[in-house]
C-alpha atoms as a PDB file:
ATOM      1  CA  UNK A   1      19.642  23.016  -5.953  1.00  0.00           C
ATOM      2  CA  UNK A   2      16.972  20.499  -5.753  1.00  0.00           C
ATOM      3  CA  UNK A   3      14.298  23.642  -5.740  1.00  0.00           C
ATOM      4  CA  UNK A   4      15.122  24.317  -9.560  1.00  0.00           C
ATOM      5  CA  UNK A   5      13.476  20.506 -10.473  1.00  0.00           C
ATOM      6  CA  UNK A   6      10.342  21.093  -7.963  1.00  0.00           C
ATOM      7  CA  UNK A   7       9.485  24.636  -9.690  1.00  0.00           C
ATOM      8  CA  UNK A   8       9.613  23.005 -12.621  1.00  0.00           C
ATOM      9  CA  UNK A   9       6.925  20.277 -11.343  1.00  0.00           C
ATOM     10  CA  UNK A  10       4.981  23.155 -10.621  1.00  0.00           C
ATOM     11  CA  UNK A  11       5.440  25.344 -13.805  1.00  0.00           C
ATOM     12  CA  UNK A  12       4.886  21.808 -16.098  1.00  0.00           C
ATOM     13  CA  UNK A  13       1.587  21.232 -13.331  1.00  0.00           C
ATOM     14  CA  UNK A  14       0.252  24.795 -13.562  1.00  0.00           C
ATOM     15  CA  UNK A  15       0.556  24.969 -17.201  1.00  0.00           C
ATOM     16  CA  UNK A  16      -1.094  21.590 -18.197  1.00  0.00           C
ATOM     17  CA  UNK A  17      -3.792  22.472 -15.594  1.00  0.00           C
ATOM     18  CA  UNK A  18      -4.587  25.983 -16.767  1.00  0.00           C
ATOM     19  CA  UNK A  19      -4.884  25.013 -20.727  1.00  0.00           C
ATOM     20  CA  UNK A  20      -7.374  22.126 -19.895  1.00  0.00           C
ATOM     21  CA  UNK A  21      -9.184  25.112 -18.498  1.00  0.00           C
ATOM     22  CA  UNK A  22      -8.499  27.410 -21.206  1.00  0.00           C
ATOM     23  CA  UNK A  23      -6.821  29.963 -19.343  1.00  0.00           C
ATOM     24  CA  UNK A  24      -5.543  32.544 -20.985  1.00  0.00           C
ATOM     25  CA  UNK A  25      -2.673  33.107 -18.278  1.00  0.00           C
ATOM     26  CA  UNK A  26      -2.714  31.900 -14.273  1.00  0.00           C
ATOM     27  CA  UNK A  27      -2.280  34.430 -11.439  1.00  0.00           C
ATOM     28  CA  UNK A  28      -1.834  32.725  -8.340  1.00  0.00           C
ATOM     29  CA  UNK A  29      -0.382  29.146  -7.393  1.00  0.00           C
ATOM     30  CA  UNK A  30      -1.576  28.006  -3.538  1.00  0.00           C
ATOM     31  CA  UNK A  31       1.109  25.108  -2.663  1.00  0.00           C
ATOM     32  CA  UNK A  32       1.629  23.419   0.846  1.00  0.00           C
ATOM     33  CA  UNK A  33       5.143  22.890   1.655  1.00  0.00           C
ATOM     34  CA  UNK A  34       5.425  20.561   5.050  1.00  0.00           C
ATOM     35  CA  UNK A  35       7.902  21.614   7.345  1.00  0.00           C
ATOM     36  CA  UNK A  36      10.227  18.440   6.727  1.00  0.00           C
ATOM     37  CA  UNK A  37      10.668  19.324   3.131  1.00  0.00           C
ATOM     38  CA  UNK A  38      13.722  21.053   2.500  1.00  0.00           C
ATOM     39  CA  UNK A  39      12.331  23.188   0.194  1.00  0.00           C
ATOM     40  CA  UNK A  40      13.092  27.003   0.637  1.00  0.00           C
ATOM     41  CA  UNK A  41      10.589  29.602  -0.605  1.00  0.00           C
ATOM     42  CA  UNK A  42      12.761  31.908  -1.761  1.00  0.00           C
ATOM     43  CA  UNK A  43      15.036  29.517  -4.021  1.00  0.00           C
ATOM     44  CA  UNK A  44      11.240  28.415  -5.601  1.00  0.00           C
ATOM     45  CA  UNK A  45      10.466  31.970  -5.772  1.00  0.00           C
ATOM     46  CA  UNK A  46      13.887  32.582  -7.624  1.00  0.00           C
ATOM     47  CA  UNK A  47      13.496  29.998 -10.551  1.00  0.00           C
ATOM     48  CA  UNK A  48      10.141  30.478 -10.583  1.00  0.00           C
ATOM     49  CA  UNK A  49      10.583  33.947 -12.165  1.00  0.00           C
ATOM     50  CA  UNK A  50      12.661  32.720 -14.532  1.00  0.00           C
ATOM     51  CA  UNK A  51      11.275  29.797 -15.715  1.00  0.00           C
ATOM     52  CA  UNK A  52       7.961  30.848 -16.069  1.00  0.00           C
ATOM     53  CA  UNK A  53       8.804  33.779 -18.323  1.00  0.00           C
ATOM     54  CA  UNK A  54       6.991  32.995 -21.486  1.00  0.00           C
ATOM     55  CA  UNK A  55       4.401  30.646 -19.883  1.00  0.00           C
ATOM     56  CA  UNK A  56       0.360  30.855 -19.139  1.00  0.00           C
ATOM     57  CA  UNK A  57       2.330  31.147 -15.698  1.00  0.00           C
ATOM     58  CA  UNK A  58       4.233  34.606 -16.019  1.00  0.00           C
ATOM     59  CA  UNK A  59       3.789  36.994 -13.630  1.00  0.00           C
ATOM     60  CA  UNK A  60       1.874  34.557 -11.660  1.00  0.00           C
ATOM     61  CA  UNK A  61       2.373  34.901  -7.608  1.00  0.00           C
ATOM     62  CA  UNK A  62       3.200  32.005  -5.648  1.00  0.00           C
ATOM     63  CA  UNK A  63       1.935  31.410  -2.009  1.00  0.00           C
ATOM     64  CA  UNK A  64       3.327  28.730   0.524  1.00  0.00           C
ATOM     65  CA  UNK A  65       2.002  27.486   3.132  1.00  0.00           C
ATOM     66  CA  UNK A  66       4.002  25.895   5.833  1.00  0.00           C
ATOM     67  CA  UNK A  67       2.193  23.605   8.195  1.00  0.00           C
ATOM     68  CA  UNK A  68       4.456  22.567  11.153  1.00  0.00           C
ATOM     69  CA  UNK A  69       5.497  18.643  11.529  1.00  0.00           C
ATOM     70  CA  UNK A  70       2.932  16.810  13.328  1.00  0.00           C
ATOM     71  CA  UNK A  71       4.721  13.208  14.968  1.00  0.00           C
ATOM     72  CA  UNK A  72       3.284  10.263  16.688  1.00  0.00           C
ATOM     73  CA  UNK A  73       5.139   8.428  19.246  1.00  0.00           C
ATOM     74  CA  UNK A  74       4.848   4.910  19.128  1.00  0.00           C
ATOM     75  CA  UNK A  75       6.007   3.982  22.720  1.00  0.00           C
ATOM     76  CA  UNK A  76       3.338   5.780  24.411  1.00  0.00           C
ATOM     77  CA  UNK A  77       1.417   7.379  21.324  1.00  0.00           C
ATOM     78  CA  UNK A  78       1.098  10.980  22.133  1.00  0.00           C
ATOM     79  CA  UNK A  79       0.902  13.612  18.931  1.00  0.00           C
ATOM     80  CA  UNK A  80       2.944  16.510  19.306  1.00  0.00           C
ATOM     81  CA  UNK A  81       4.044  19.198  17.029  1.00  0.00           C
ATOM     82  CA  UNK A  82       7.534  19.633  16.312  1.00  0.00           C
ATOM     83  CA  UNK A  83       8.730  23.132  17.329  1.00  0.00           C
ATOM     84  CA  UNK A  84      12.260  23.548  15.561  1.00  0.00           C
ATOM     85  CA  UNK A  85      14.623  20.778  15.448  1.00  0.00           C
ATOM     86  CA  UNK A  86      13.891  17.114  15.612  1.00  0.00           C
ATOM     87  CA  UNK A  87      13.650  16.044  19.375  1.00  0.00           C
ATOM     88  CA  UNK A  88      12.040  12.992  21.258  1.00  0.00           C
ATOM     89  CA  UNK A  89       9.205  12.364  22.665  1.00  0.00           C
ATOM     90  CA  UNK A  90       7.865  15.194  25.442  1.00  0.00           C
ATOM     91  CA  UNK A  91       6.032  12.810  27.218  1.00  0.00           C
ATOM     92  CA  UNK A  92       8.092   9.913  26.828  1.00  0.00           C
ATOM     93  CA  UNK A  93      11.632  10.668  25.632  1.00  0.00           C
ATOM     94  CA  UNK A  94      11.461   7.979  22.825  1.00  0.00           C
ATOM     95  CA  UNK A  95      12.982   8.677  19.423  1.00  0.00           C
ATOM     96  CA  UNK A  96      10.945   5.682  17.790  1.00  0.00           C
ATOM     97  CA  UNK A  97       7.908   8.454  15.876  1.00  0.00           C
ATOM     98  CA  UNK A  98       6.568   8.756  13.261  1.00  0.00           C
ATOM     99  CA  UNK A  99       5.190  11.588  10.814  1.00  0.00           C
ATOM    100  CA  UNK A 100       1.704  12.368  10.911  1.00  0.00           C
ATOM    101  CA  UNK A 101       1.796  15.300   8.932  1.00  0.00           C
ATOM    102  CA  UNK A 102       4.942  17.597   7.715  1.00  0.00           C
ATOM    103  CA  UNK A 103       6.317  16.267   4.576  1.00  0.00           C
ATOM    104  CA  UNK A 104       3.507  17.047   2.346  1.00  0.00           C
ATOM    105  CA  UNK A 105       4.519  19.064  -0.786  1.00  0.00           C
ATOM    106  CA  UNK A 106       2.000  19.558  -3.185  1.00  0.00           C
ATOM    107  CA  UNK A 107      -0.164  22.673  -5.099  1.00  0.00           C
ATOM    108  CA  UNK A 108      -3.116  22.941  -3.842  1.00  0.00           C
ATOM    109  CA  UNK A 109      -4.975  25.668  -6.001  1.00  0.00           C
ATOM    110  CA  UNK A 110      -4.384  27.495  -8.924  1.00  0.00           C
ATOM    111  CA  UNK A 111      -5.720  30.938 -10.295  1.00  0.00           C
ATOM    112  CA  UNK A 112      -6.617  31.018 -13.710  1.00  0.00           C
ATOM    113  CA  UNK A 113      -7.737  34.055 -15.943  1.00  0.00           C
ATOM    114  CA  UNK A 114      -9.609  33.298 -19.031  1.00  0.00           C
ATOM    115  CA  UNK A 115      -9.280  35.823 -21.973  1.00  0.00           C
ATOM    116  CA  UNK A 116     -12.954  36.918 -21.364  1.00  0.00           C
ATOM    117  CA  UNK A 117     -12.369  37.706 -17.564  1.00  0.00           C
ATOM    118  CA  UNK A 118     -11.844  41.220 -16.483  1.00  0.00           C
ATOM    119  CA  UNK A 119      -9.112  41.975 -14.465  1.00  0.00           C
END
């Protein structure tokens, strides 16, 4: 259940965002959602609609991107990118890596209509 306290990161970020802009409501919310985070799309996607409901952010669509999990080795410091479950090294066998890239979870862009945009 920890998705219900991230969508409402993102509701309390889209909304402060979108009235500094004077939007009249937002339409679309770009995020980037590493593969390491735990976070499922769906669950967001689920409190989403009902938290938003008489927001700026009602209605609005949300889009996820998932880049994979990018690890270092620090034995013999090859990248690789981590296919499905956590495994060592390719090159090396070592479990001592670290993450390059994967964990990220932040919004990236939001869509805002103003009340004198056409839709």
């Amino acid at each position: 259940m920890h998705e219900l306290p991230v969508t409402e990161d993102i509701l309390r970020i889209a909304c402060e965002e979108a009235a500094k802009h004077g939007a009249a409501r937002v339409s679309d919310i770009y995020m980037t959602i590493g593969q390491f985070s735990s976070i499922v799309d769906d669950s967001v996607q689920f409190f989403w609609d009902h938290i938003s409901q008489g927001t700026l952010c009602e209605g609005a669509k949300l889009h996820f991107e998932r880049p994979p999990a990018v690890l270092h080795c620090n034995q013999c410091a090859r990248e690789f990118e981590l296919q499905d479950e956590l495994l060592p090294c390719p090159n090396c066998a070592s479990f001592d890596l670290s993450v390059i890239s994967g964990d990220e979870m932040q919004v990236d862009h939001i869509d805002i209509v103003k009340e004198d945009d056409h839709d």
